[in-house]
PDB file of N, CA and C in Angstrom:
ATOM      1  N   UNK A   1      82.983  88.846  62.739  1.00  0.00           N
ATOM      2  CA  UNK A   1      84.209  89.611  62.813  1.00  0.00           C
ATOM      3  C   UNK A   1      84.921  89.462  61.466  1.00  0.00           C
ATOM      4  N   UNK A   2      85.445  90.442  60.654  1.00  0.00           N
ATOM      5  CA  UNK A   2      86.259  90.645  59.842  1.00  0.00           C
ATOM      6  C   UNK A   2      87.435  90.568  59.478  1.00  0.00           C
ATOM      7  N   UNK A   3      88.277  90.232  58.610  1.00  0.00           N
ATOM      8  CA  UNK A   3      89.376  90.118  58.916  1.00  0.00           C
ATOM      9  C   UNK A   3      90.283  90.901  59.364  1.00  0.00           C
ATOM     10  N   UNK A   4      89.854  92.278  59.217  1.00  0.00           N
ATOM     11  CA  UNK A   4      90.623  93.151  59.824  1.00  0.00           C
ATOM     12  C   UNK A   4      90.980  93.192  61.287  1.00  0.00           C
ATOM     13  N   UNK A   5      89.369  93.058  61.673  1.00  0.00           N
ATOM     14  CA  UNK A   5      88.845  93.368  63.077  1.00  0.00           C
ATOM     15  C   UNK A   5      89.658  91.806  64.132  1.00  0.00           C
ATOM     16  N   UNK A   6      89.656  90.578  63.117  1.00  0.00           N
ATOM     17  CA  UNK A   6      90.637  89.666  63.644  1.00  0.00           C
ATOM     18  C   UNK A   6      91.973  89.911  63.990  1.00  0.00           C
ATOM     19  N   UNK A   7      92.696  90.214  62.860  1.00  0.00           N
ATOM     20  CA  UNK A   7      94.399  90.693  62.886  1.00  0.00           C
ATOM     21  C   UNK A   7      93.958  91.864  64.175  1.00  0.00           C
ATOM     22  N   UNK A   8      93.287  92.601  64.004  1.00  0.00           N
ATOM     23  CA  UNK A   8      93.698  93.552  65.403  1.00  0.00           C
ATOM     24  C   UNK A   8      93.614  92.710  66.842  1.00  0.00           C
ATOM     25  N   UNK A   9      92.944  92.344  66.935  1.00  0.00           N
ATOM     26  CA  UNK A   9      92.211  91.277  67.964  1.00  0.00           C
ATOM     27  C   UNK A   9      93.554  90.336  68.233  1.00  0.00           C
ATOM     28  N   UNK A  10      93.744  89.979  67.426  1.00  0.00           N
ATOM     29  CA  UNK A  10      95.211  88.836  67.679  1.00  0.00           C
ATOM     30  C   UNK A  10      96.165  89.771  68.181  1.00  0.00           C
ATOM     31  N   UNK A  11      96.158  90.990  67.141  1.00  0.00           N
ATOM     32  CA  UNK A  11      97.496  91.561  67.726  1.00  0.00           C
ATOM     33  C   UNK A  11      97.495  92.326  69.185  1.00  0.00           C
ATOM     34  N   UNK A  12      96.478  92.407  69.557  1.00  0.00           N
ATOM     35  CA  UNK A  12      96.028  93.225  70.929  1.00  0.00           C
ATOM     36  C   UNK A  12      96.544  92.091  72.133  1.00  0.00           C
ATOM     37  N   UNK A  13      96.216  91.009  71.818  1.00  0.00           N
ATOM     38  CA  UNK A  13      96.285  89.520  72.606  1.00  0.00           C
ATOM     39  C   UNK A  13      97.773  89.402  72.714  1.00  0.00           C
ATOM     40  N   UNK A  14      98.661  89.483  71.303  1.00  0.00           N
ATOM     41  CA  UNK A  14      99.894  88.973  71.513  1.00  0.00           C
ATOM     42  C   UNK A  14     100.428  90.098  72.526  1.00  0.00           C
ATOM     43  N   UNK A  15     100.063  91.654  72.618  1.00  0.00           N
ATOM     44  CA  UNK A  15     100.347  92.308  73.292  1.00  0.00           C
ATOM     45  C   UNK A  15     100.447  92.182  74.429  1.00  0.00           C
ATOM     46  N   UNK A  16      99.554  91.614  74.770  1.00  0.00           N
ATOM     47  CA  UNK A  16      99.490  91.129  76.420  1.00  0.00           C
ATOM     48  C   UNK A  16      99.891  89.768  76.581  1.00  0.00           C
ATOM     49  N   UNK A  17      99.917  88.903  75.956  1.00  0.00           N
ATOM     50  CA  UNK A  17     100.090  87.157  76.366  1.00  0.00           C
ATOM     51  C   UNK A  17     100.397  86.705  74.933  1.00  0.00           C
ATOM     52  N   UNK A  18     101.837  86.862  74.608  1.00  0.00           N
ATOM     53  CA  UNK A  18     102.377  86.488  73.489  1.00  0.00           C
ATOM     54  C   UNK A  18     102.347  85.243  73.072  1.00  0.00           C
ATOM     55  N   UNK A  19     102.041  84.366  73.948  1.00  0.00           N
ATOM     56  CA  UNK A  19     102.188  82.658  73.899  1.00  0.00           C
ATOM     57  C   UNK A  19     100.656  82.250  74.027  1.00  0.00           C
ATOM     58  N   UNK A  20      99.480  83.261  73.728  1.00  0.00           N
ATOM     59  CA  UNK A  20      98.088  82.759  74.228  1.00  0.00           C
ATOM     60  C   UNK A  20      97.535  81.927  73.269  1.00  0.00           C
ATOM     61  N   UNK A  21      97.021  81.426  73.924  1.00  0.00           N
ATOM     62  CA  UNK A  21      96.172  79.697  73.262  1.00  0.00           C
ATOM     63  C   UNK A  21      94.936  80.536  72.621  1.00  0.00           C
ATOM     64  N   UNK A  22      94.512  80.630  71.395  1.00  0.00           N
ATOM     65  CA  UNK A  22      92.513  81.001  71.152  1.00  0.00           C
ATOM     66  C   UNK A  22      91.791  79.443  70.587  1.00  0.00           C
ATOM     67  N   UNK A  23      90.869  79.490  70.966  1.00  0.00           N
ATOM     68  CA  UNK A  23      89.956  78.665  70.381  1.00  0.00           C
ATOM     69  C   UNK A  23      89.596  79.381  69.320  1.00  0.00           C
ATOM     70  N   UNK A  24      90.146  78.108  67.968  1.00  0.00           N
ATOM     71  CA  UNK A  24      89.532  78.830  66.758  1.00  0.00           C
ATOM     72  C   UNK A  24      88.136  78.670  66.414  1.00  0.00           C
ATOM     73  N   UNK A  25      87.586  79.673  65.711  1.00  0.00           N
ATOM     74  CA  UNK A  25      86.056  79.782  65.232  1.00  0.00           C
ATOM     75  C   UNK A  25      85.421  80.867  66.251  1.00  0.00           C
ATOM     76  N   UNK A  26      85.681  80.961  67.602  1.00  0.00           N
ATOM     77  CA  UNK A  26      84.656  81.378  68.746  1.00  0.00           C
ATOM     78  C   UNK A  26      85.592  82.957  69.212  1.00  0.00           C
ATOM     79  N   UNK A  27      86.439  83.844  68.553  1.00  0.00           N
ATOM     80  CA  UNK A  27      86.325  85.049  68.727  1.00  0.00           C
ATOM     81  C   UNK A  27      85.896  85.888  68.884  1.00  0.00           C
ATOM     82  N   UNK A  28      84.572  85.946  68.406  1.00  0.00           N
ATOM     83  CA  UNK A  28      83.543  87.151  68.524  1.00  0.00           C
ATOM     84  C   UNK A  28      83.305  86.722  70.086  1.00  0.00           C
ATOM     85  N   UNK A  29      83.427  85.708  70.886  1.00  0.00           N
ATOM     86  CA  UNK A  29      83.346  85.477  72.439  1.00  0.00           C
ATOM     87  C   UNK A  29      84.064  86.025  73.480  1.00  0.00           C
ATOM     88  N   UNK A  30      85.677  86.257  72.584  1.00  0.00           N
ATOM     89  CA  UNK A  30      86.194  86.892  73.692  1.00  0.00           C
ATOM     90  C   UNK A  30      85.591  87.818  74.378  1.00  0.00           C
ATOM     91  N   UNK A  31      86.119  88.021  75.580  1.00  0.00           N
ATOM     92  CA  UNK A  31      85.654  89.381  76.429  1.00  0.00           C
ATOM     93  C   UNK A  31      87.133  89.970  77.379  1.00  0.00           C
ATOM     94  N   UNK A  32      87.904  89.226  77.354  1.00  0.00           N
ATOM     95  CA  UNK A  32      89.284  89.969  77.407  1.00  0.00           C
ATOM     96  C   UNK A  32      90.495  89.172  77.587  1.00  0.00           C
ATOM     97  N   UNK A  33      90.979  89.233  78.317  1.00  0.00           N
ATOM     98  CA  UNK A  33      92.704  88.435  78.751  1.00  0.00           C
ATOM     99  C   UNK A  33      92.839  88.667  80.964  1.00  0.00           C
ATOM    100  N   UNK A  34      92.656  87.445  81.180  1.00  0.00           N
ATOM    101  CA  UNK A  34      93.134  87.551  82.516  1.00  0.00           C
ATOM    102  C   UNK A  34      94.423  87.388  82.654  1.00  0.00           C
ATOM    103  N   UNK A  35      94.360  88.303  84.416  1.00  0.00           N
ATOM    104  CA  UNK A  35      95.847  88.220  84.806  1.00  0.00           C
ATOM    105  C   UNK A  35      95.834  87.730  86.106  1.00  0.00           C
ATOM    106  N   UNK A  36      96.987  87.451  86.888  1.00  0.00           N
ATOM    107  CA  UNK A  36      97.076  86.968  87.778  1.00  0.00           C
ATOM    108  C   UNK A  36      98.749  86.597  87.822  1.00  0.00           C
ATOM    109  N   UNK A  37      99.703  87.236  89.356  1.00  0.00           N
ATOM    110  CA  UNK A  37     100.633  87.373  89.572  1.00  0.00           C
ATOM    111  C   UNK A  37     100.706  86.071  89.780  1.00  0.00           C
ATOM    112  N   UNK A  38     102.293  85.790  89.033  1.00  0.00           N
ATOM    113  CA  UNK A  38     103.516  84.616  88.836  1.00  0.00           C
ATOM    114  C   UNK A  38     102.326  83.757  87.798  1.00  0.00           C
ATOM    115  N   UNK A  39     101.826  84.111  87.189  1.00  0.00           N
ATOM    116  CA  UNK A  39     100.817  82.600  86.231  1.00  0.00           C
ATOM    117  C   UNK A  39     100.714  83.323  84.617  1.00  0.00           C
ATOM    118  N   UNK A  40     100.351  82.896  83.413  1.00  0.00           N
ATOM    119  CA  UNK A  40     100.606  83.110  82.799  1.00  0.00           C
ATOM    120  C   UNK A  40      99.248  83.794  81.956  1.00  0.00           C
ATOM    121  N   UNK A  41      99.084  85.086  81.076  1.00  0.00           N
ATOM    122  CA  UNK A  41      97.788  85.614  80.959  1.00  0.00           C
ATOM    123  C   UNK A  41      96.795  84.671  79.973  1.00  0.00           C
ATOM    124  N   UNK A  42      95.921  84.816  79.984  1.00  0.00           N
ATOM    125  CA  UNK A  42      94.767  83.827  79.614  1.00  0.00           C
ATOM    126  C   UNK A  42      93.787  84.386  78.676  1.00  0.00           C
ATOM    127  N   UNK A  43      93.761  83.871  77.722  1.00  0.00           N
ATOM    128  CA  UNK A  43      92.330  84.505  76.877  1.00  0.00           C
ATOM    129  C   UNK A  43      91.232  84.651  77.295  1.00  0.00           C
ATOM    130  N   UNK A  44      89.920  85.033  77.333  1.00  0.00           N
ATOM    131  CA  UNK A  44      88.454  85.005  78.379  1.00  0.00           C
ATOM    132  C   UNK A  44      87.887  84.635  77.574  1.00  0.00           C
ATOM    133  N   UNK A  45      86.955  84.111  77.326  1.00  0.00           N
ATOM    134  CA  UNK A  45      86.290  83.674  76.596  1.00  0.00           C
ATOM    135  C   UNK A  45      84.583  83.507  77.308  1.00  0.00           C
ATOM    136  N   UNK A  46      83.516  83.997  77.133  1.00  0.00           N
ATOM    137  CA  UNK A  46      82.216  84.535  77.324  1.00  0.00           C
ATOM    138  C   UNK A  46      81.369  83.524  77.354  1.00  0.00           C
ATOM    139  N   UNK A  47      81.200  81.992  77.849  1.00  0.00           N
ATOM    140  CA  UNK A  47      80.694  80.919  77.845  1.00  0.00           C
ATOM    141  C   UNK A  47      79.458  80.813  77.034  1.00  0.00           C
ATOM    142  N   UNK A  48      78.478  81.800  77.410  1.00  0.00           N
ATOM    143  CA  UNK A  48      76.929  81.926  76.923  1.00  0.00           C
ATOM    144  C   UNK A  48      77.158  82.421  74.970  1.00  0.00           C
ATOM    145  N   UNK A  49      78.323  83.320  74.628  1.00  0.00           N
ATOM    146  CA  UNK A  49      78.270  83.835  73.383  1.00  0.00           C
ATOM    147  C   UNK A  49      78.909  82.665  72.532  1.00  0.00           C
ATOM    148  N   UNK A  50      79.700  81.623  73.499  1.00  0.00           N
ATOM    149  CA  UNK A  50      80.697  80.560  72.602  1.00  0.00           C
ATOM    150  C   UNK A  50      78.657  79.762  72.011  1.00  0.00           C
ATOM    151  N   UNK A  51      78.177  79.885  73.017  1.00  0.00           N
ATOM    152  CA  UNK A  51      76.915  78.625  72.921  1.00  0.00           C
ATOM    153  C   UNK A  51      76.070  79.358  71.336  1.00  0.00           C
ATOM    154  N   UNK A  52      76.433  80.417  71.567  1.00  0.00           N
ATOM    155  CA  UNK A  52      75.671  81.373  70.271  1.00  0.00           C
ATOM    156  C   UNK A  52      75.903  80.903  69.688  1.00  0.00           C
ATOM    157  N   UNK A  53      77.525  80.947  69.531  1.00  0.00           N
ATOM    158  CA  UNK A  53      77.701  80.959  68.103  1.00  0.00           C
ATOM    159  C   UNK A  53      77.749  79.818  67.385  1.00  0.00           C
ATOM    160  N   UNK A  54      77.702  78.683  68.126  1.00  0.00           N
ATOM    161  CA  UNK A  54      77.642  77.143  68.220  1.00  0.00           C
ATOM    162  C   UNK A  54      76.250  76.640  67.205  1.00  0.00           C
ATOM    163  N   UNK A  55      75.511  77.720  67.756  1.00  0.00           N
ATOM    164  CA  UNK A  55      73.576  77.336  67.787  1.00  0.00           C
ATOM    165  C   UNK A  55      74.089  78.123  66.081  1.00  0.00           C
ATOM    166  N   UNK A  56      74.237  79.537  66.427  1.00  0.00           N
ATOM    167  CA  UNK A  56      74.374  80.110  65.013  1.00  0.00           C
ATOM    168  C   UNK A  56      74.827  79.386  63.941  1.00  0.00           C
ATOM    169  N   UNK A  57      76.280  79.323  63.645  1.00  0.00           N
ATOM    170  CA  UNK A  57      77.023  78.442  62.915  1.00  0.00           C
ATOM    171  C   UNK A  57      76.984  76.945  62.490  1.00  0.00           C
ATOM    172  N   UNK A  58      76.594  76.682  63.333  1.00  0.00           N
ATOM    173  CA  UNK A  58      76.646  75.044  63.063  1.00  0.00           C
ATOM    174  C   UNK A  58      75.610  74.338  63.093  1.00  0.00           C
ATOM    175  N   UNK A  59      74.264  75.435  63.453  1.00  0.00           N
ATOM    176  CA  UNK A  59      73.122  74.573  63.704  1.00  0.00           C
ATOM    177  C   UNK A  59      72.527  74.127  64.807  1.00  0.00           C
ATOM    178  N   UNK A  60      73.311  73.898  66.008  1.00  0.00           N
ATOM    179  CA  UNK A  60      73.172  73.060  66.489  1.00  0.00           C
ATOM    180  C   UNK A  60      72.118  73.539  67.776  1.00  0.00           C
ATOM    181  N   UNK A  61      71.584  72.637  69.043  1.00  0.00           N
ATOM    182  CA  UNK A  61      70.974  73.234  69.582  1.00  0.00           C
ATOM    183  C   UNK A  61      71.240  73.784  70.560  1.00  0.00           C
ATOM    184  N   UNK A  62      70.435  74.443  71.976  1.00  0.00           N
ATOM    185  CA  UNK A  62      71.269  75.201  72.663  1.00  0.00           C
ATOM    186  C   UNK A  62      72.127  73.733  73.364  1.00  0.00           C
ATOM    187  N   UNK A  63      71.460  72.696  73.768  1.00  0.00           N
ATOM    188  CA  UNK A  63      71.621  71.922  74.582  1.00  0.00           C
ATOM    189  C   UNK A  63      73.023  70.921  74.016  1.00  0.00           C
ATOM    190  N   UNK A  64      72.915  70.637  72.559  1.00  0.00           N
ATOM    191  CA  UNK A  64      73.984  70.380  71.857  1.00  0.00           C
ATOM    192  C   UNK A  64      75.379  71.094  71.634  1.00  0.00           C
ATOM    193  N   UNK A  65      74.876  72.302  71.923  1.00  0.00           N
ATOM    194  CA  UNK A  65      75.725  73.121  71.898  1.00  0.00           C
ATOM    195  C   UNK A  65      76.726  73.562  72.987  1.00  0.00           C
ATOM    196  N   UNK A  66      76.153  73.711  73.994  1.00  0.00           N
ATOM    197  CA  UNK A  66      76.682  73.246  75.896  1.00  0.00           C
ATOM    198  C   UNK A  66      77.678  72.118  75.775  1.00  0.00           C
ATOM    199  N   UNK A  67      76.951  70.886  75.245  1.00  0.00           N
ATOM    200  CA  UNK A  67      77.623  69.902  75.512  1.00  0.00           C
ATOM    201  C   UNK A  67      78.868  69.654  74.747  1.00  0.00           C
ATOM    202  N   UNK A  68      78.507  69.999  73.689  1.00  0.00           N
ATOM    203  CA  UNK A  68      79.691  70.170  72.396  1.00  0.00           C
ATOM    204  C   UNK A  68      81.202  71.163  73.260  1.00  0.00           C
ATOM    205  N   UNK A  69      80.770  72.481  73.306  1.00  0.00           N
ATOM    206  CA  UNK A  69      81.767  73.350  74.083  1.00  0.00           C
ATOM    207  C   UNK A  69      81.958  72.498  75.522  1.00  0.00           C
ATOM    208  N   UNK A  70      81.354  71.981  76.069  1.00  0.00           N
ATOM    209  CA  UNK A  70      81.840  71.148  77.669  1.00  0.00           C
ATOM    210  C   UNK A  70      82.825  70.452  77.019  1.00  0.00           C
ATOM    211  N   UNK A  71      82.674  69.317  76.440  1.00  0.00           N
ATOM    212  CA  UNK A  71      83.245  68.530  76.336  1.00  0.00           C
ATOM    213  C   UNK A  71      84.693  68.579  75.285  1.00  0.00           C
ATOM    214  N   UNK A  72      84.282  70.047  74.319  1.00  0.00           N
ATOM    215  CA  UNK A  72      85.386  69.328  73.092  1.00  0.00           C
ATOM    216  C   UNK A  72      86.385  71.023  73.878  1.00  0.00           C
ATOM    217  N   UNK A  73      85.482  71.447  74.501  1.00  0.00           N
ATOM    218  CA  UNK A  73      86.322  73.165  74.200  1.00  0.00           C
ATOM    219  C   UNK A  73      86.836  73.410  75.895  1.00  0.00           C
ATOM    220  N   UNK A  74      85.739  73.546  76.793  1.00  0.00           N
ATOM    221  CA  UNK A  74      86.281  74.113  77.992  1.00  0.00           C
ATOM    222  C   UNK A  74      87.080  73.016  78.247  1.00  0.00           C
ATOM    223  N   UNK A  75      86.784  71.492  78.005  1.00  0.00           N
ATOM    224  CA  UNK A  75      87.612  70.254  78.970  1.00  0.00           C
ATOM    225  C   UNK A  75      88.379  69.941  77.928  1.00  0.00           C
ATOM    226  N   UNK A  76      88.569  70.514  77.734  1.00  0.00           N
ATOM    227  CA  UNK A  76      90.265  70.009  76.695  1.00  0.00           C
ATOM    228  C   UNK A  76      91.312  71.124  76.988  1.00  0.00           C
ATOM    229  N   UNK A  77      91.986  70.423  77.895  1.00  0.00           N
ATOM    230  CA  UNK A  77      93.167  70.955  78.153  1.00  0.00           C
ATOM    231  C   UNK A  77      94.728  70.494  77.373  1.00  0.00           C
ATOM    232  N   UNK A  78      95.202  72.012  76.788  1.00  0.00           N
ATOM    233  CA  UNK A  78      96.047  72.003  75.897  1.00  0.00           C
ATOM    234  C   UNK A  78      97.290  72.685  76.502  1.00  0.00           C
ATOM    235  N   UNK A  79      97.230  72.728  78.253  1.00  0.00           N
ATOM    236  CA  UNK A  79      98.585  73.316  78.456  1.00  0.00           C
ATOM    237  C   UNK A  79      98.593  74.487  79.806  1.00  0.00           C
ATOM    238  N   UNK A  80      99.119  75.323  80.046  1.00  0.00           N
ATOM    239  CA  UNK A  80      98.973  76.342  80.921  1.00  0.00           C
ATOM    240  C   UNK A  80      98.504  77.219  80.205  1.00  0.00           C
ATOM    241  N   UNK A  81      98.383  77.390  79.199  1.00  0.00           N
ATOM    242  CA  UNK A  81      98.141  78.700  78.448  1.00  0.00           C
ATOM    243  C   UNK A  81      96.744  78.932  77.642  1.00  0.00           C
ATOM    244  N   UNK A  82      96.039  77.090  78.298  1.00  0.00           N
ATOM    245  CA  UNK A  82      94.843  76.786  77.848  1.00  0.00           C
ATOM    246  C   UNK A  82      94.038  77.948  78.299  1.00  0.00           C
ATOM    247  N   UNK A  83      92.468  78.465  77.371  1.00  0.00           N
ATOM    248  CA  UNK A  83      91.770  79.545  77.591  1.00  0.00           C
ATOM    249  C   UNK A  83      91.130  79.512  78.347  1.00  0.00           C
ATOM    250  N   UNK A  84      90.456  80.530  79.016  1.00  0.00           N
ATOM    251  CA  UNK A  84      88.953  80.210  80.519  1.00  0.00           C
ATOM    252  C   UNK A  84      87.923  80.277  79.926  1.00  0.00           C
ATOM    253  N   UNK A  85      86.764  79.873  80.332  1.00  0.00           N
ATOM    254  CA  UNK A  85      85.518  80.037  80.193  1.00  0.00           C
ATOM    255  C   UNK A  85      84.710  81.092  80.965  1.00  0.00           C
ATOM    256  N   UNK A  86      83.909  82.081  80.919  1.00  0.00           N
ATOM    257  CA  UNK A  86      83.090  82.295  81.986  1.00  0.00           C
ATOM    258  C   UNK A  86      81.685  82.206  82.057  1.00  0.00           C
ATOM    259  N   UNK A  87      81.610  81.527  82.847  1.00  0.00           N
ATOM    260  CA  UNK A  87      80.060  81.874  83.151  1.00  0.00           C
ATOM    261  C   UNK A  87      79.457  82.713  83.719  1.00  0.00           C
ATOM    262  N   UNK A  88      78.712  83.238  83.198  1.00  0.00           N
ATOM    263  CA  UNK A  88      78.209  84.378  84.297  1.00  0.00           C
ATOM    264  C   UNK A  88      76.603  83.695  84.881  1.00  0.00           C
ATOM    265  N   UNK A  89      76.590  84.451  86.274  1.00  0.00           N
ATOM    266  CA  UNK A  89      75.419  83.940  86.968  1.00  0.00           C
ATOM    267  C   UNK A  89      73.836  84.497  86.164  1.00  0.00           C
ATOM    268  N   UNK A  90      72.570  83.852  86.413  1.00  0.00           N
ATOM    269  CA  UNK A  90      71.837  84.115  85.641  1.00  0.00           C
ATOM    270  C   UNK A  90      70.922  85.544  86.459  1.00  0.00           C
ATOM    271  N   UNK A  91      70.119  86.652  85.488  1.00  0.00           N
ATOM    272  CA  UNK A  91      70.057  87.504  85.776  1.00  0.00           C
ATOM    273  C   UNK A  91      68.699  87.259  86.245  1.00  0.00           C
ATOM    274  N   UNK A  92      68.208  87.980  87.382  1.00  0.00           N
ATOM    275  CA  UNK A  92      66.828  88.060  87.723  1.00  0.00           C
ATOM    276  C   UNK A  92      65.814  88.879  86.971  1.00  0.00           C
TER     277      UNK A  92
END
């Protein structure tokens, strides 16, 4: 992602959830912003593309890479406004 294509991306986000938390580095993951009445909107974040880009960028492996995002990214909680993960189920 570009810098352009970032600044839009942020600014689309503040549009909807002005106070939203991103995990930096792993943007190209988003996949949108949840909602949910009286709670506050949430960044989405694409579990399998964070592992990409993990493997991509940094080297690392898939399995290093799981564990790395378990431990430093989905379980670190920074608040209500902390981001989701999703997993999606595996395809037949």
């Amino acid at each position: 992602m570009n810098e352009d294509e970032l600044a839009r991306l942020k600014e689309w986000i503040a549009e909807h959830c002005e106070e939203a938390m991103m995990a930096d580095g792993l943007e190209d993951a988003i996949i949108g912003i949840a909602e949910r009445c009286s709670c506050p909107s949430l960044v989405v974040y694409d579990f399998e593309r964070c592992v990409g880009i993990l493997m991509e960028r940094d080297g690392m492996t898939e399995e290093d890479a799981v564990e790395f995002l378990e431990f430093n990214t989905v379980g670190a909680w920074v608040g209500p406004r902390t981001p989701l993960f999703l997993r999606r189920p595996p395809r037949s």
